[in-house]
Protein backbone atom coordinates (compact mmCIF):
# COMPACT_ATOMS: atom_id res chain seq x y z
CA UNK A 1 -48.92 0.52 42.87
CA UNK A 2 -45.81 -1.05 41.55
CA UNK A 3 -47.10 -0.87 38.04
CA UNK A 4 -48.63 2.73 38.60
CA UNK A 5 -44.92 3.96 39.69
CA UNK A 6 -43.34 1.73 36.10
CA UNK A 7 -45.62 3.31 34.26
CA UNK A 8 -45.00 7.14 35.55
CA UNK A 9 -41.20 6.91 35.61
CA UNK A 10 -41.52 4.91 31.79
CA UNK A 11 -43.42 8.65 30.87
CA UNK A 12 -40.61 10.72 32.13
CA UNK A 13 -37.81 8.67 30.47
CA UNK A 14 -39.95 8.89 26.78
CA UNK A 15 -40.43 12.43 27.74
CA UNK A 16 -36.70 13.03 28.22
CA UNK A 17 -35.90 11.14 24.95
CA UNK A 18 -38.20 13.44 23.24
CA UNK A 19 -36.27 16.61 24.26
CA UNK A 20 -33.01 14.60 23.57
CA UNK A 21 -34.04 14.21 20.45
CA UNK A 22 -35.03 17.93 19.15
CA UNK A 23 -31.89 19.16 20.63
CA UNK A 24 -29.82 18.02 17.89
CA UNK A 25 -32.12 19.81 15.44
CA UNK A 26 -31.82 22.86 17.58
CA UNK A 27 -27.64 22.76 17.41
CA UNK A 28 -28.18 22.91 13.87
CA UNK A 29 -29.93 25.94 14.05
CA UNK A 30 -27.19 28.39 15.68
CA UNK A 31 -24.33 28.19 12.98
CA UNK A 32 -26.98 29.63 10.57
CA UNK A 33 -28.02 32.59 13.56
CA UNK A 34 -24.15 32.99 14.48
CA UNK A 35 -23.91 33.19 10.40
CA UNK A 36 -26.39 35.96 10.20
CA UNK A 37 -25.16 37.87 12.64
CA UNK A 38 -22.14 38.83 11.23
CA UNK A 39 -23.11 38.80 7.99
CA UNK A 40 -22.37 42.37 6.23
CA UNK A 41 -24.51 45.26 6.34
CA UNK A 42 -27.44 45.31 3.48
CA UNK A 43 -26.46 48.75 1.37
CA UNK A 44 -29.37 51.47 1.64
CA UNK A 45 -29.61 54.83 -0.22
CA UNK A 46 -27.92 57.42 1.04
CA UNK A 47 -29.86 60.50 2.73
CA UNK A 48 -27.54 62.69 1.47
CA UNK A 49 -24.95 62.41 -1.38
CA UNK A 50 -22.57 65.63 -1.94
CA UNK A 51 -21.38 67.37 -5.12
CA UNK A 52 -18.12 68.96 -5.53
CA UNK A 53 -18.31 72.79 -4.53
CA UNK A 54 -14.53 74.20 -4.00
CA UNK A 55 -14.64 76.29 -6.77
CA UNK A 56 -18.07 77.77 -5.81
CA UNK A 57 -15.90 79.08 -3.04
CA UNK A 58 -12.99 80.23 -4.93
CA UNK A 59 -10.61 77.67 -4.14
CA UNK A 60 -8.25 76.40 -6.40
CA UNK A 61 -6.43 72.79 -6.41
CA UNK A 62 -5.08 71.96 -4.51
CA UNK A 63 -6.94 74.03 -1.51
CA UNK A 64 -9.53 73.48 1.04
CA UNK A 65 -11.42 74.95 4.01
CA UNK A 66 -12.65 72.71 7.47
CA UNK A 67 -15.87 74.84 8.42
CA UNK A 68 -17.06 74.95 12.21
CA UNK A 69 -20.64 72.85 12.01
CA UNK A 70 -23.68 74.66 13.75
CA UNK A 71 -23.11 71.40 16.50
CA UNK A 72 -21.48 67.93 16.19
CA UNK A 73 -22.36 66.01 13.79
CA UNK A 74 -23.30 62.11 14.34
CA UNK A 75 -21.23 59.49 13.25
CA UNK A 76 -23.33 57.34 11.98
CA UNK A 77 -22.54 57.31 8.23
CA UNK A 78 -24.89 59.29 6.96
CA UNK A 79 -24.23 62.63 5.38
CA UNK A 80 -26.98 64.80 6.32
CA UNK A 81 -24.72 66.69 9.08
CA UNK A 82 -21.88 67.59 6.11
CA UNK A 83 -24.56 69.05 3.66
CA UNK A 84 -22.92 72.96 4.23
CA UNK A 85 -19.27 71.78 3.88
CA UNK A 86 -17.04 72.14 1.50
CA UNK A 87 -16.33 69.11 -0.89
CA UNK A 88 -13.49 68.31 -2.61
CA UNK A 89 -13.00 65.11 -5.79
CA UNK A 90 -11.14 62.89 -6.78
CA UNK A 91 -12.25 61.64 -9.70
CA UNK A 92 -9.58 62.05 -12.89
CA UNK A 93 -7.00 61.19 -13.59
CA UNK A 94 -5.22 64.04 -12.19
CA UNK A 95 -5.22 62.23 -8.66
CA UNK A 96 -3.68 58.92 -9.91
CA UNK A 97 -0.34 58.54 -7.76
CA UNK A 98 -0.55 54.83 -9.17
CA UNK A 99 -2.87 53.01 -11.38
CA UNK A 100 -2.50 55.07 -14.71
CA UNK A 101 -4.01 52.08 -17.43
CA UNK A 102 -5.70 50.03 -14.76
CA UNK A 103 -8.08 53.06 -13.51
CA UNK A 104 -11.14 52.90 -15.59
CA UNK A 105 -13.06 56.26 -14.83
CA UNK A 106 -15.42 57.74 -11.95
CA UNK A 107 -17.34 54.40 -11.88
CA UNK A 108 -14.64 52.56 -11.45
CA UNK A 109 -13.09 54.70 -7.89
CA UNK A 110 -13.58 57.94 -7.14
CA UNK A 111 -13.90 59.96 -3.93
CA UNK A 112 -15.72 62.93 -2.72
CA UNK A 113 -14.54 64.38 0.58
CA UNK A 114 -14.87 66.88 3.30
CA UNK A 115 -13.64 67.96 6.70
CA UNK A 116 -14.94 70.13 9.94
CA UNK A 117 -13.70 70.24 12.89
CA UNK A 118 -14.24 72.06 16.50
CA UNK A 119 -13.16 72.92 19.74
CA UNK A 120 -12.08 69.60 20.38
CA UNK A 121 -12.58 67.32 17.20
CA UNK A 122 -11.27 67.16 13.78
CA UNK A 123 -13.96 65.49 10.85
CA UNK A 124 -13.45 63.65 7.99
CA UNK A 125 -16.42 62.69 5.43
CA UNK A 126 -15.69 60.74 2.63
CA UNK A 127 -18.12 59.03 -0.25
CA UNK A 128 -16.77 56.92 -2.01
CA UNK A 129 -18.01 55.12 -5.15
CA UNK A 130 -16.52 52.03 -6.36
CA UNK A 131 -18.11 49.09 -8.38
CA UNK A 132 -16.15 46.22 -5.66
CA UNK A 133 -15.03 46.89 -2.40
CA UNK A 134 -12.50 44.73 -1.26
CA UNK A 135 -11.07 45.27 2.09
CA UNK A 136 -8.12 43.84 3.71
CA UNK A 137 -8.71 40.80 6.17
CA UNK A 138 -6.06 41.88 8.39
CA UNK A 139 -6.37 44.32 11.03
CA UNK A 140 -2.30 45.67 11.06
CA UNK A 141 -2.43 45.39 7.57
CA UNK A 142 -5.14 47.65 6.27
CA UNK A 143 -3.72 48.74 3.23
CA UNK A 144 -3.85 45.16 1.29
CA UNK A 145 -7.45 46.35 0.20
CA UNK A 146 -9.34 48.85 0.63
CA UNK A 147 -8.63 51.47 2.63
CA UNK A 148 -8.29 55.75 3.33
CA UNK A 149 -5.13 57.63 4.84
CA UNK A 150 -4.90 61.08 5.57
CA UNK A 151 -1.82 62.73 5.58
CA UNK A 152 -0.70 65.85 7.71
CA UNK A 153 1.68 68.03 8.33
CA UNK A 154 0.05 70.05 11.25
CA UNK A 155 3.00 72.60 11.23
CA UNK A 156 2.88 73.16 7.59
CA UNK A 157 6.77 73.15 7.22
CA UNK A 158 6.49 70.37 4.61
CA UNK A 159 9.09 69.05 6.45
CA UNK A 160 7.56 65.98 7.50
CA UNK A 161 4.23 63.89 7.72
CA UNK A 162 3.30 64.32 11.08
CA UNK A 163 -0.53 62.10 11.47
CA UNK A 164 -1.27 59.48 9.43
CA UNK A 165 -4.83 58.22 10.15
CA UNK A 166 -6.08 55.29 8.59
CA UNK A 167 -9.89 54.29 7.69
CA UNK A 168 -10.43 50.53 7.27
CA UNK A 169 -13.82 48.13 7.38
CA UNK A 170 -12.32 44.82 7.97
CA UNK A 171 -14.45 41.74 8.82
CA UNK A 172 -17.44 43.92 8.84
CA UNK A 173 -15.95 46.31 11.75
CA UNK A 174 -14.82 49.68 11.26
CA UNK A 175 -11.28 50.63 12.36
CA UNK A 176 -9.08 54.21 13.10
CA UNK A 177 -5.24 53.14 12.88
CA UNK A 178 -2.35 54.63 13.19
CA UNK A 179 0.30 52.94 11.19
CA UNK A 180 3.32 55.63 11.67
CA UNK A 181 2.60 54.91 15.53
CA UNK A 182 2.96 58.80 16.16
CA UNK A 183 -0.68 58.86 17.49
CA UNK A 184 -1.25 55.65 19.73
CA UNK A 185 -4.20 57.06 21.02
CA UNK A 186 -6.03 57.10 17.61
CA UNK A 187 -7.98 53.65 17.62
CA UNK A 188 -10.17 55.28 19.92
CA UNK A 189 -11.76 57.60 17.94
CA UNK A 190 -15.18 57.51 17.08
CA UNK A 191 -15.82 55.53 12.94
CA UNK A 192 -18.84 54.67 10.95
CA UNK A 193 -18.35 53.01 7.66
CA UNK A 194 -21.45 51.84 5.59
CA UNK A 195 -21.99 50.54 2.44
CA UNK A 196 -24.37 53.05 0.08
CA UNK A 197 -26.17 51.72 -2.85
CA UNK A 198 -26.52 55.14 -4.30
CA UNK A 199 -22.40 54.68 -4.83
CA UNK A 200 -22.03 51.76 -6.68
CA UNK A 201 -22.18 48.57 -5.45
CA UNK A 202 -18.88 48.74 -3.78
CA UNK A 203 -19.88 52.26 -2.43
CA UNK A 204 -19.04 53.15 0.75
CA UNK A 205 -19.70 56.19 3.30
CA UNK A 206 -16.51 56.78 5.92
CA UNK A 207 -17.36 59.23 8.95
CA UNK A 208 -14.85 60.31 11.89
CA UNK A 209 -14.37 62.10 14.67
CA UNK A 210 -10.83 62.08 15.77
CA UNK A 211 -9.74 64.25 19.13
CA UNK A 212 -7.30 66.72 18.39
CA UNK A 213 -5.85 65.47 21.60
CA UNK A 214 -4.90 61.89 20.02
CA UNK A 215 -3.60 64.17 16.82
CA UNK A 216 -1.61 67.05 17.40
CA UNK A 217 -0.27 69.73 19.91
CA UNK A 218 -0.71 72.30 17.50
CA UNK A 219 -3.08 74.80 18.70
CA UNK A 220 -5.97 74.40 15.95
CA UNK A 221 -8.12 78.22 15.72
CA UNK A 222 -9.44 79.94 12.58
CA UNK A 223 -6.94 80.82 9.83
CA UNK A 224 -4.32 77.83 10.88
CA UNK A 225 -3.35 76.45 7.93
CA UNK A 226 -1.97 72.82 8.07
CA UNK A 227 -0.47 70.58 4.91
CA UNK A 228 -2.97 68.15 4.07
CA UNK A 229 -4.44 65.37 1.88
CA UNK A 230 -6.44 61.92 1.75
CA UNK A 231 -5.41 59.36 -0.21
CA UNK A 232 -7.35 55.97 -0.85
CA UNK A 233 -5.63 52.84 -1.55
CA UNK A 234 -7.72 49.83 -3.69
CA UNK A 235 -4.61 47.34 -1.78
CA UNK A 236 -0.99 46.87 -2.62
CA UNK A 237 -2.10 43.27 -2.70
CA UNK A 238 -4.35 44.12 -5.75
CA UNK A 239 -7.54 42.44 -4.48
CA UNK A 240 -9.38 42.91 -7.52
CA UNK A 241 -7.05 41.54 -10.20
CA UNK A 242 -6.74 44.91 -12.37
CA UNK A 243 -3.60 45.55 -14.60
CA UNK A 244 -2.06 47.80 -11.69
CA UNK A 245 -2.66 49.37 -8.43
CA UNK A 246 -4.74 52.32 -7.71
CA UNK A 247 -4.20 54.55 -5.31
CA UNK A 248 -5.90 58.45 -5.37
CA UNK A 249 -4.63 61.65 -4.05
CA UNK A 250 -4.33 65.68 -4.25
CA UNK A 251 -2.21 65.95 -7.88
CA UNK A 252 -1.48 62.35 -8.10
CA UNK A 253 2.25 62.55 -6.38
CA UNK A 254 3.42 60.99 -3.54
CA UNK A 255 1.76 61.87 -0.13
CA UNK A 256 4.16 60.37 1.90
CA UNK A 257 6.54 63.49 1.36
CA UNK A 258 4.97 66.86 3.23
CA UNK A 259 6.21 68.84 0.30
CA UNK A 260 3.53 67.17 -1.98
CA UNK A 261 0.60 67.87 0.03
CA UNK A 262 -2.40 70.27 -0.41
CA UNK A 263 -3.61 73.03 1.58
CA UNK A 264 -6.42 72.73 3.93
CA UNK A 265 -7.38 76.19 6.34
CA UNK A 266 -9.43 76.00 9.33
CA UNK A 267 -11.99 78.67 8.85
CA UNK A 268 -15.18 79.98 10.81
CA UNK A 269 -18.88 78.75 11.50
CA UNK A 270 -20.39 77.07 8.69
CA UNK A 271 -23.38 79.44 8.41
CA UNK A 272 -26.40 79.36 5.93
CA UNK A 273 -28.91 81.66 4.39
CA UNK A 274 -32.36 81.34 4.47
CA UNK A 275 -32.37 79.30 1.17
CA UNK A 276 -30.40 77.09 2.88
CA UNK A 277 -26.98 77.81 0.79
CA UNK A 278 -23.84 78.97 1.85
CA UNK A 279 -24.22 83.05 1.58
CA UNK A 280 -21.47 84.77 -0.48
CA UNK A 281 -19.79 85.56 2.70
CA UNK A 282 -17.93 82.15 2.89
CA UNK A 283 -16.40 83.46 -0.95
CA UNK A 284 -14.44 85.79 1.87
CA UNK A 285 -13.39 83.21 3.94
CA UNK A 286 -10.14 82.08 1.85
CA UNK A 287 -9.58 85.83 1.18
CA UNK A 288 -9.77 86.54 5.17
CA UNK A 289 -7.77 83.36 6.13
CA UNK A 290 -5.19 84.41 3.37
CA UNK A 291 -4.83 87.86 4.90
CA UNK A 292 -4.82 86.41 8.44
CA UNK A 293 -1.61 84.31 7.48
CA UNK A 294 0.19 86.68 5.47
């Protein structure tokens, strides 16, 4: 009986070596799951990729229009909700603020970009095609790399820069910031930004929703007419070694000041024909939004 019971508890104790002894193999398994989970996300084509349309509208530079969208559109960073906006790029020279010598052309950086809004939300939908995307690695400091502001003047007295919303994929999360600390409540709006092989292989779709709540107290209807433009920064800390910094916005001039900024006019439903383009009404819409402000 003796020998019975050695034997037994002699099979548990190799049995309990045996598992002792895979669970170092096992340990060396998670840093390569931990690894590829936070590895970055694989481009894909784009559903959707935009052209440049203001003039088909009659804008000029300088201008733009945020349509009202038949119903929200999902920020997921795709474009397919955005394909009846208006698009606006930057893509010449033109739009260099800094970077003249160092830009090399439309493969190099250049941005196509739109805005909606609604009752309660204002849009922003930007493609952007760039051949290395190089972000910052710090969250407060977004603008070392890659990264897209928005500057506003909501009262259009090009007095001051009143928002200043920042767009920023750091460590492989997406981030709204407000760096002028004017809207605190900003960080909680709703970002997607994805990486688009369609755009390069630095390429990259941004998508927001940010509450007019968090941005203004402005009362936003049709025919409002705010100051307005994006701007994208390649990083003051000149991540990708070219013979200056780049940086892109409306007539290549300083955003910072409210004087320098573009037009952008909130104007009505963005409505289609049964071909499924913009009917020759929305040619009115500047005309009517002009009239309204005049």
């Amino acid at each position: 009986m003796k020998r019975i019971a050695s034997r037994a508890k002699s099979k548990v104790l190799r049995a309990k070596n045996r598992k002792k002894k895979r669970n170092p193999m096992l340990y060396a398994l998670c840093p390569v799951l931990l690894i590829a989970v936070f590895l970055p996300h694989t481009p894909a084509r784009c559903d959707f990729l935009p052209e440049p349309n203001g003039e088909k509208f009659g804008l000029e530079y300088g201008e733009t229009i945020a349509g009202v969208p038949a119903s929200p559109p999902k920020i997921d960073g795709k474009l397919d909700d955005w394909k009846h906006a208006v698009w606006i790029a930057f893509d010449s020279e033109d739009e260099l603020f800094r970077g003249r010598g160092a830009w090399k052309g439309k493969d190099d950086l250049s941005v196509l970009w739109s805005t909606m809004y609604d009752e309660k939300n204002f849009y922003f939908a930007a493609a952007v095609r760039d051949d290395i995307f190089a972000p910052s690695s710090n969250v407060g400091e977004s603008w070392l790399g890659d990264t897209i502001f928005l500057y506003i003047d909501w009262a259009n007295q090009k007095i001051e820069v009143s928002s200043k919303p920042n767009f920023a994929l750091i460590n492989d999360k997406a981030y709204v910031s407000d760096p002028s600390g004017k809207n605190p409540q900003l960080p909680q709006s709703e970002i997607a930004i994805v990486p688009c092989e369609d755009l390069d292989e630095g390429g990259m779709i941004y998508e927001v929703a940010m509450p007019f709540e968090f941005l203004t107290k402005v009362e936003i209807a049709e025919g409002v007419e705010i100051g307005f433009t994006p701007g994208y920064e390649e990083g003051t800390d000149n991540p990708e070694g070219k013979a200056g910094m780049v940086f892109m916005d409306w007539n290549g001039v300083d955003p910072d000041q409210a004087q320098n900024l573009g037009k952008l006019t909130f104007g009505g439903p963005l409505a289609v024909d049964r071909t499924g383009k913009l009917p020759a009404a929305w040619g009115r819409m500047k005309a009517e939004t002009m009239n309204f402000t005049n």
